[in-house]
C-alpha atoms as a PDB file:
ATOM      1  CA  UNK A   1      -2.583   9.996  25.113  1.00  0.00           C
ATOM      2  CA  UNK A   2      -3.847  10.203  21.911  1.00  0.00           C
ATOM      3  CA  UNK A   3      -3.936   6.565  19.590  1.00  0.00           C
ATOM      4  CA  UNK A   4      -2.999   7.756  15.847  1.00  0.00           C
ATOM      5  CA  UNK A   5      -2.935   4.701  12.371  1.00  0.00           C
ATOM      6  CA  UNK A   6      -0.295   5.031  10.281  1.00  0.00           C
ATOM      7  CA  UNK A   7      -0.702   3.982   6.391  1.00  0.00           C
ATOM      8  CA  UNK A   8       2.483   1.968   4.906  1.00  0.00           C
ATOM      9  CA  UNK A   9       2.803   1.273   1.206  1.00  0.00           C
ATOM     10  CA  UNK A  10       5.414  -0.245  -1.660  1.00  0.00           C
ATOM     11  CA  UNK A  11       8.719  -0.895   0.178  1.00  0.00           C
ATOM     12  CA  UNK A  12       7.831   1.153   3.252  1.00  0.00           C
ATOM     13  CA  UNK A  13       5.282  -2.063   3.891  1.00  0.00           C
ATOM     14  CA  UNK A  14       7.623  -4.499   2.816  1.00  0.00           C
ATOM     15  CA  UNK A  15      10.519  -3.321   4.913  1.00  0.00           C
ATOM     16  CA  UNK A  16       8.495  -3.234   8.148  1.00  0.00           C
ATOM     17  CA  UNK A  17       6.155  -5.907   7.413  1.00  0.00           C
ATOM     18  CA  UNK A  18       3.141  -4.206   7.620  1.00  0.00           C
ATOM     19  CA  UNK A  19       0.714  -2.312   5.755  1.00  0.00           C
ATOM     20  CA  UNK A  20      -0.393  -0.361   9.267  1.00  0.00           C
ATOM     21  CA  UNK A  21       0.598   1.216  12.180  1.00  0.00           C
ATOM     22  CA  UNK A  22      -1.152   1.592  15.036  1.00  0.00           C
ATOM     23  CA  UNK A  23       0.345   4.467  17.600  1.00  0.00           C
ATOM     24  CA  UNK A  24      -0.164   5.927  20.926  1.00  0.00           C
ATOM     25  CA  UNK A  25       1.221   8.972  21.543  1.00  0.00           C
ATOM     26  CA  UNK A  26       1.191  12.119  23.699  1.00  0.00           C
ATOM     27  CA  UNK A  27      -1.563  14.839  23.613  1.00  0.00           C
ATOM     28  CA  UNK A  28      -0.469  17.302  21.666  1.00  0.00           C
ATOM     29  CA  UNK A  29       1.899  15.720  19.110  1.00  0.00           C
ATOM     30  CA  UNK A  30       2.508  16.794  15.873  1.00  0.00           C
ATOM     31  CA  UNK A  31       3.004  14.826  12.403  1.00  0.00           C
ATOM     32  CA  UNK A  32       6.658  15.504  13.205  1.00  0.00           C
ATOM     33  CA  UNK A  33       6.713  13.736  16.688  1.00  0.00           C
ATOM     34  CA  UNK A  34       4.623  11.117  14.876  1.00  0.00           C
ATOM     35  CA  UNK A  35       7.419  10.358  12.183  1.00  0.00           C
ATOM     36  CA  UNK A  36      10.464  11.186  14.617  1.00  0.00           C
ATOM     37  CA  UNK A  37       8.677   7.830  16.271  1.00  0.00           C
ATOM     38  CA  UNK A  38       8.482   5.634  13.508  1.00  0.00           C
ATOM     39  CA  UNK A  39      12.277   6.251  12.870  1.00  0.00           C
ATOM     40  CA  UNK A  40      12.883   5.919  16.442  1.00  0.00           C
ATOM     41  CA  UNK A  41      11.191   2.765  16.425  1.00  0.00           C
ATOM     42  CA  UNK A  42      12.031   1.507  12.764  1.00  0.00           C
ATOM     43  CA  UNK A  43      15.334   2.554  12.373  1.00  0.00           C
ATOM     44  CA  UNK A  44      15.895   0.358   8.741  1.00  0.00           C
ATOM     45  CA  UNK A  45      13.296   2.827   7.165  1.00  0.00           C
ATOM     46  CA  UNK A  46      15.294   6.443   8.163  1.00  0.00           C
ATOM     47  CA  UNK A  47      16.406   6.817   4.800  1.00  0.00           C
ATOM     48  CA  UNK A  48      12.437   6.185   3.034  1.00  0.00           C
ATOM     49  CA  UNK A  49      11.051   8.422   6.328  1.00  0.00           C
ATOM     50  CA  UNK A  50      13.418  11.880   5.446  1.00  0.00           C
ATOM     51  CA  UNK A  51      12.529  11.533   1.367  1.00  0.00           C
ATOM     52  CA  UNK A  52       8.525  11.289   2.412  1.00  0.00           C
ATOM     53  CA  UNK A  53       5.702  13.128   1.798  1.00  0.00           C
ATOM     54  CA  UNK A  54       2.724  12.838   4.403  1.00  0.00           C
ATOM     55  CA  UNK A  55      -0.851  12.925   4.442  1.00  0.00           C
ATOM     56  CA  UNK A  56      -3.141  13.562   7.482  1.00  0.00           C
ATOM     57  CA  UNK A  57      -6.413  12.098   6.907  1.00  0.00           C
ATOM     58  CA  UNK A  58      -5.562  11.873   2.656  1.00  0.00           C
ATOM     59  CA  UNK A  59      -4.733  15.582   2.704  1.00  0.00           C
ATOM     60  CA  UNK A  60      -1.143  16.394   1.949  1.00  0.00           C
ATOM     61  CA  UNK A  61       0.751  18.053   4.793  1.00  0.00           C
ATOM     62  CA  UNK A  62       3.870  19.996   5.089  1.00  0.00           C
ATOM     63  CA  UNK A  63       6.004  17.974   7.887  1.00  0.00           C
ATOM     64  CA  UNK A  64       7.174  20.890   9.787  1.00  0.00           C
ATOM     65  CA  UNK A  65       3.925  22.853   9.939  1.00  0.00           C
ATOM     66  CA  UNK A  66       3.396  22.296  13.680  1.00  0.00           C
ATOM     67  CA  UNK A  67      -0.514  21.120  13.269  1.00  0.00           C
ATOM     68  CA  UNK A  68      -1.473  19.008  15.894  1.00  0.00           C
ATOM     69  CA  UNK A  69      -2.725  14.997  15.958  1.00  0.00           C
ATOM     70  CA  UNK A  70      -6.089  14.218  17.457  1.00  0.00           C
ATOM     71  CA  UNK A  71      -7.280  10.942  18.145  1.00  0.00           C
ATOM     72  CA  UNK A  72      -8.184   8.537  15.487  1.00  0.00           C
ATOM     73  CA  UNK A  73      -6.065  10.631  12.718  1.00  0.00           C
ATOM     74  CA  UNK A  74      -4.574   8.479   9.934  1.00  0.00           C
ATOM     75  CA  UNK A  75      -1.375   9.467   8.915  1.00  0.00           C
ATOM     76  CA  UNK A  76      -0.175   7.824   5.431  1.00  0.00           C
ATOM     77  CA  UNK A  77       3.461   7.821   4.350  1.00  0.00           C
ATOM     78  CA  UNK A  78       4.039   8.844   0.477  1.00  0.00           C
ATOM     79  CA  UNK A  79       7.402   7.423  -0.943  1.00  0.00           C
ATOM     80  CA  UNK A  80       8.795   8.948  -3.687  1.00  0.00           C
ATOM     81  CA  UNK A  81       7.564   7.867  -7.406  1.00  0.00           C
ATOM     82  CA  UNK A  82      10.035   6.710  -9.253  1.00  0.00           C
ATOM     83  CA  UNK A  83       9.442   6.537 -13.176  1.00  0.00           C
ATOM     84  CA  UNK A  84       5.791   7.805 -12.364  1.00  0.00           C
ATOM     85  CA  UNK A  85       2.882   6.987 -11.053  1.00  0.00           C
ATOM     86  CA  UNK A  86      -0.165   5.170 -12.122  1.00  0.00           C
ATOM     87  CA  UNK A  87      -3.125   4.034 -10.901  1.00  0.00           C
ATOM     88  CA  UNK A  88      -5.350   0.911 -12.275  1.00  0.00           C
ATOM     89  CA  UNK A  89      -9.143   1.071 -11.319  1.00  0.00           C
ATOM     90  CA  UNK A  90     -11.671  -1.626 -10.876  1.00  0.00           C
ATOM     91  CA  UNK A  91     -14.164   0.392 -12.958  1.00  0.00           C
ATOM     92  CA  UNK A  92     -12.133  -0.608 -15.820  1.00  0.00           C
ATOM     93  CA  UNK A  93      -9.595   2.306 -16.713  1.00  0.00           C
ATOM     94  CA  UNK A  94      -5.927   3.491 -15.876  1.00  0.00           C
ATOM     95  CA  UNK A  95      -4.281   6.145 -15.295  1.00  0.00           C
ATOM     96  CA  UNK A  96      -0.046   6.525 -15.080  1.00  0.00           C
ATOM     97  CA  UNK A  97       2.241   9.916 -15.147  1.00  0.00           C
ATOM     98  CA  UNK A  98       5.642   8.678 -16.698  1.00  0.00           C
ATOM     99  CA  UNK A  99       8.903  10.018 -18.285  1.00  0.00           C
ATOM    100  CA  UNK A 100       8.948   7.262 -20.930  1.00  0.00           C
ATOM    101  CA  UNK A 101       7.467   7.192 -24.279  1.00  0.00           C
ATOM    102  CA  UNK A 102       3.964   6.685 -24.380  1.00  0.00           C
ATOM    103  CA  UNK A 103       2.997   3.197 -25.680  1.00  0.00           C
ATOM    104  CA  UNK A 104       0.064   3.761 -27.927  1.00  0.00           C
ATOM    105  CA  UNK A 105      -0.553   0.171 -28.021  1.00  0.00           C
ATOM    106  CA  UNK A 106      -0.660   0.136 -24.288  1.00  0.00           C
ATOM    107  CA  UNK A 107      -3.449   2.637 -24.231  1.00  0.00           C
ATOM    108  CA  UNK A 108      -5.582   0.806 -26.995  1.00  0.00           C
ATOM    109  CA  UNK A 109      -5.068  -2.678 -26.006  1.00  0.00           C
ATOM    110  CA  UNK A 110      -6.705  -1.385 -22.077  1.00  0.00           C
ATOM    111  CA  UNK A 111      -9.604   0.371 -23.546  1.00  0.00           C
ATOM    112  CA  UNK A 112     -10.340  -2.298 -26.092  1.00  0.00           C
ATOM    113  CA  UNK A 113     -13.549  -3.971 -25.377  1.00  0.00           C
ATOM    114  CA  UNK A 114     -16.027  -6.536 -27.081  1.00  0.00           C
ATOM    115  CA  UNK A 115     -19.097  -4.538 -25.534  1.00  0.00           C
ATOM    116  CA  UNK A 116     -17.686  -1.266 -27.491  1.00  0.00           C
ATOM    117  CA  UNK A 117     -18.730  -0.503 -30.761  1.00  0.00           C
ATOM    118  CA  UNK A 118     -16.223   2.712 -30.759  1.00  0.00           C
ATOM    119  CA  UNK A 119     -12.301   3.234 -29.355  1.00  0.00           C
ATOM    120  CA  UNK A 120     -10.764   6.509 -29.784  1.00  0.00           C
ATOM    121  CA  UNK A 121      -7.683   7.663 -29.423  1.00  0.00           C
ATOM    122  CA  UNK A 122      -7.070  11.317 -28.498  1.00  0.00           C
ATOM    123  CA  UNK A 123      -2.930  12.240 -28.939  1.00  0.00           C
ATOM    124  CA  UNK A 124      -1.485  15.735 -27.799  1.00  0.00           C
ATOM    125  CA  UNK A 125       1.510  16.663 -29.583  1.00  0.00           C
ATOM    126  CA  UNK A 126       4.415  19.103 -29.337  1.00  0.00           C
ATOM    127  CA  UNK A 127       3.884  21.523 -31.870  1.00  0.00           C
ATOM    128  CA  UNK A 128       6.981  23.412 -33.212  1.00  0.00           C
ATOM    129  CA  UNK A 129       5.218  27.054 -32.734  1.00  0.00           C
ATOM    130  CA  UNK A 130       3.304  28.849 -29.851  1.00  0.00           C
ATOM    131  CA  UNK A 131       1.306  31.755 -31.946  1.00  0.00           C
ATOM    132  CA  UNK A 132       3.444  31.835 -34.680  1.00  0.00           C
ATOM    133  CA  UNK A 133       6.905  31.756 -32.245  1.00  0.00           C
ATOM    134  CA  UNK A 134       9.398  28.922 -32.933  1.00  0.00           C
ATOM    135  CA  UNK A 135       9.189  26.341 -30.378  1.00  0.00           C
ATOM    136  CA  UNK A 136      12.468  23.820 -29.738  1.00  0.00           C
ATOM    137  CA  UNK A 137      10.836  21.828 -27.612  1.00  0.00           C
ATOM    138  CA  UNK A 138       9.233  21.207 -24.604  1.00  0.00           C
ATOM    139  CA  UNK A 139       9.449  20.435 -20.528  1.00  0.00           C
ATOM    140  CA  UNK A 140       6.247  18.891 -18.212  1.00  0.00           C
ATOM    141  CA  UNK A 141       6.689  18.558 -15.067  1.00  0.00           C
ATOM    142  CA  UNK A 142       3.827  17.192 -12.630  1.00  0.00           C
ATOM    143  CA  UNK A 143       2.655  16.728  -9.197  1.00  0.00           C
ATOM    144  CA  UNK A 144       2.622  13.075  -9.799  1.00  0.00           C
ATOM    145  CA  UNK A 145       0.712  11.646  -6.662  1.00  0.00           C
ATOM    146  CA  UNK A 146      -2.208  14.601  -7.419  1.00  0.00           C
ATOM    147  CA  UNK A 147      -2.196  14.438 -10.842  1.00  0.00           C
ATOM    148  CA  UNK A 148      -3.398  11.149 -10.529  1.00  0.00           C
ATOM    149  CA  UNK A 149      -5.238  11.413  -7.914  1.00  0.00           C
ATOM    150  CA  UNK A 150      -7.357  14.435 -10.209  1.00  0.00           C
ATOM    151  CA  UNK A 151      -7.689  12.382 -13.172  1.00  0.00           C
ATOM    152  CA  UNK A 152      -8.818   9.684 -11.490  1.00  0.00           C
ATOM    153  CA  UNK A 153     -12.056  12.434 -10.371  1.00  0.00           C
ATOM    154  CA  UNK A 154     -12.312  13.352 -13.586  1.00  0.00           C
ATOM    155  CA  UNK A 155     -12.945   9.804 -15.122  1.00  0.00           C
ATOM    156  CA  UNK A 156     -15.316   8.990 -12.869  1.00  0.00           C
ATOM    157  CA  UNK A 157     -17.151  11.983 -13.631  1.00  0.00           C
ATOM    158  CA  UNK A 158     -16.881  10.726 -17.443  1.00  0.00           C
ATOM    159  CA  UNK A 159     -18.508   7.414 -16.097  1.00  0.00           C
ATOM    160  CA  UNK A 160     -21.183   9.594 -14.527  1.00  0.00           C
ATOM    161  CA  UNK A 161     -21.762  11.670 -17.596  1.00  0.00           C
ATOM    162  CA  UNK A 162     -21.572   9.035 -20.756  1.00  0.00           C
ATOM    163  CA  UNK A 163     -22.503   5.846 -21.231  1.00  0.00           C
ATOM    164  CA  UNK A 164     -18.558   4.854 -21.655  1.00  0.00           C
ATOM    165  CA  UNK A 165     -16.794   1.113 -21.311  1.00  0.00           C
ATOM    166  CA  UNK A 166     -13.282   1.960 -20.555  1.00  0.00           C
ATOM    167  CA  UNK A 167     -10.397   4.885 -20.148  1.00  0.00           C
ATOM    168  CA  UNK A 168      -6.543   5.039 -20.183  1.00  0.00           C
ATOM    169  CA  UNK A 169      -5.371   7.897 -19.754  1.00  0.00           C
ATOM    170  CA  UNK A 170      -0.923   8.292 -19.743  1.00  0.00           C
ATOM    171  CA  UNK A 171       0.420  11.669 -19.775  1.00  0.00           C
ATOM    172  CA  UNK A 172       4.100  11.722 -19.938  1.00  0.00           C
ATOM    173  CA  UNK A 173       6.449  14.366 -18.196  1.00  0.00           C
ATOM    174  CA  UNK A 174       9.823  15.235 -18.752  1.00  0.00           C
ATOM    175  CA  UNK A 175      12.239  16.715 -21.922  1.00  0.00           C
ATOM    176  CA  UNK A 176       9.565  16.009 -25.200  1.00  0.00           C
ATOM    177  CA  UNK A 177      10.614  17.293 -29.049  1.00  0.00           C
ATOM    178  CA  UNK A 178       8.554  18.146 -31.312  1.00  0.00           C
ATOM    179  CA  UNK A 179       6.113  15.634 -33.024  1.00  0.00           C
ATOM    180  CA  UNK A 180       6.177  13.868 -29.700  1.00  0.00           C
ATOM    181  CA  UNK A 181       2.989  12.293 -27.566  1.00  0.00           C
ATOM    182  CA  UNK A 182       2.703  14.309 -24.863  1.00  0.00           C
ATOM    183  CA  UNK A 183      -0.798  12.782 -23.515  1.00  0.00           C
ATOM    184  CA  UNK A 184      -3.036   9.842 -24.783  1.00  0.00           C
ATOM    185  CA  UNK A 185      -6.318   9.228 -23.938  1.00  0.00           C
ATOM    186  CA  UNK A 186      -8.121   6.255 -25.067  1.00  0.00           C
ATOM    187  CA  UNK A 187     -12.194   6.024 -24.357  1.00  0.00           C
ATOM    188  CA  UNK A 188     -14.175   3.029 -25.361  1.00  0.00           C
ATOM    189  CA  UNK A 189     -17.878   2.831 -25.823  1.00  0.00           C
ATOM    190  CA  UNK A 190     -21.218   1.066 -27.350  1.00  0.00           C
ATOM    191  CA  UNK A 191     -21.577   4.491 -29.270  1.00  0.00           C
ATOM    192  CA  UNK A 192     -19.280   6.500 -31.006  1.00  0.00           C
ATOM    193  CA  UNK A 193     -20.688   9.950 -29.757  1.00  0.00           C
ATOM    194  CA  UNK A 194     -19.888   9.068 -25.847  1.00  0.00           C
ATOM    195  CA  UNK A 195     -16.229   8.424 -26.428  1.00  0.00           C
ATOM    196  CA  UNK A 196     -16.087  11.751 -28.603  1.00  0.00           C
ATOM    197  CA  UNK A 197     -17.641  13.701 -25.856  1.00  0.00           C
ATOM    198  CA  UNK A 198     -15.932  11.906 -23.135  1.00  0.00           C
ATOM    199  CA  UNK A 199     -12.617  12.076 -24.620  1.00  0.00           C
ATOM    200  CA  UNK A 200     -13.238  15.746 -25.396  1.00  0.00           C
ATOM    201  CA  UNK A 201     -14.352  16.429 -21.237  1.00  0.00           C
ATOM    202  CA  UNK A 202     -11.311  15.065 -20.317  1.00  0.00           C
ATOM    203  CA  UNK A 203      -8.869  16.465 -22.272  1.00  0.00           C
ATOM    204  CA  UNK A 204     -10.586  19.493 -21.724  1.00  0.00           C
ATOM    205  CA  UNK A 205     -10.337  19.633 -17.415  1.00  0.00           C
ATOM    206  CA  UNK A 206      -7.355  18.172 -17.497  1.00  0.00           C
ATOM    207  CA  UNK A 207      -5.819  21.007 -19.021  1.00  0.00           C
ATOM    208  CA  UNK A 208      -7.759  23.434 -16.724  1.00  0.00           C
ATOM    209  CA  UNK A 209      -7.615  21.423 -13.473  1.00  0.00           C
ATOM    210  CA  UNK A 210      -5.079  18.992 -13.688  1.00  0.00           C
ATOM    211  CA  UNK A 211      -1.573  19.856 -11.701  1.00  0.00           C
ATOM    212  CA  UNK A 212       0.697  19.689 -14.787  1.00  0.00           C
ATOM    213  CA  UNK A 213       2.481  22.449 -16.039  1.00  0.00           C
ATOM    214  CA  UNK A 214       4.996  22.595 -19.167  1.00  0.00           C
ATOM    215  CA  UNK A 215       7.857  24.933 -20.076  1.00  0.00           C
ATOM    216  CA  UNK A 216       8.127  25.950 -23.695  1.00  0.00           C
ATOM    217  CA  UNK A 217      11.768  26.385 -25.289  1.00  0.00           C
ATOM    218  CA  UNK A 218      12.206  29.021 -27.510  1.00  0.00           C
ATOM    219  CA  UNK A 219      15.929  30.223 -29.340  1.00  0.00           C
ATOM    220  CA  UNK A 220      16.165  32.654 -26.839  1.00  0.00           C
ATOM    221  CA  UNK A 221      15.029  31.290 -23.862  1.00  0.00           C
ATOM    222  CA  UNK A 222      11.931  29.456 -22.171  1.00  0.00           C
ATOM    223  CA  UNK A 223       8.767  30.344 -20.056  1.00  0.00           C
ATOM    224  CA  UNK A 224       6.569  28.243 -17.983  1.00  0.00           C
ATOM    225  CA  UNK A 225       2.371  27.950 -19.670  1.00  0.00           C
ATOM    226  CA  UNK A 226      -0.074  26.658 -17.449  1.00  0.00           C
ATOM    227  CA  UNK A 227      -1.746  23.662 -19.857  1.00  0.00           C
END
């Protein structure tokens, strides 16, 4: 027998209760076997369990892979986001991947700071051209849970690298016309130059890092551009 913990969050938790699981099951079972008995057991949560993602030890995992459990794995059970996902750090900054309009007072408000002597605000727009080409508009589309997950890396590197007070960072997914805030980053600090150069880092690897992708609309038709 093999004893596996199982992570519960947002109305998986609620539902059962708990915020952890603690299993034993048989040598050799999978992450499949694993969630075949939660359902088993936790039959009110069938619905959340077939609409899941799942994470073996905080690395995503494809349910029907076949990789074994070993003892003392942690299993965590990723609901669906609904209306995005954000994440609010203790190190003073935020980060959220939403459909809706971007509030730019949101962003300013959370960076503001009576320690900082500078708060910038970086906006990406939807231009109405790609080289010279007529664009209609625009689509993003995101690996929500990730995308977060990678800009949270990347603001702590900003931490790391300038002498910064506080970041929001919202970048919005979804149908966006032109003129329209597509990202906003907001950087506080004691200096101007940090937030400049901080704000410029991150804008900069989230475009090459960052799992977000957008579809531009032309007349004729669309294509997919890496940002």
């Amino acid at each position: 027998m093999i004893n596996i913990k199982v992570r519960l969050f947002a109305a998986f938790k609620e539902i059962i209760g708990k915020n952890r699981l603690d299993l034993e099951l048989n040598d050799g079972s999978s992450l499949k076997d694993a969630v075949m008995f939660i359902g088993e057991t936790y039959p009110s949560v069938k619905k959340i369990i077939e609409i899941s993602k799942y994470a073996v030890n905080m690395e995503y995992i494809d349910i029907n892979d076949g990789k074994k459990l070993r003892e003392g794995d942690e299993i965590t059970i990723i609901m669906p986001v609904s209306g995005g996902a954000c994440s609010v750090q203790e190190d003073g900054s935020y980060v959220e991947i939403t459909e809706k309009k971007i509030d730019l007072d949101k962003v300013l408000d959370f960076v503001s700071s009576h320690c900082a002597g500078s708060v910038l605000l970086f906006n990406g727009t939807v231009r109405d051209n790609d080289g010279g080409k007529p664009v209609e508009y625009l689509f993003y589309e995101a690996y929500e849970e990730m995308a977060v997950k990678e800009i949270k890396k990347l603001i702590g590197e900003a931490f790391n690298k300038y002498s910064i007070a506080k970041v929001c960072i919202i970048h919005r997914t979804g149908k966006m016309d032109i003129g329209e805030v597509s990202i906003s980053i907001g950087v506080s600090s004691p200096h101007r130059e940090d937030s400049y150069l901080a704000s410029k880092f991150l804008i900069d690897n989230i475009k090459e890092k960052v799992p977000v992708w957008k579809k531009e609309i032309f007349k004729e038709g669309g294509k997919w551009k890496r940002l």
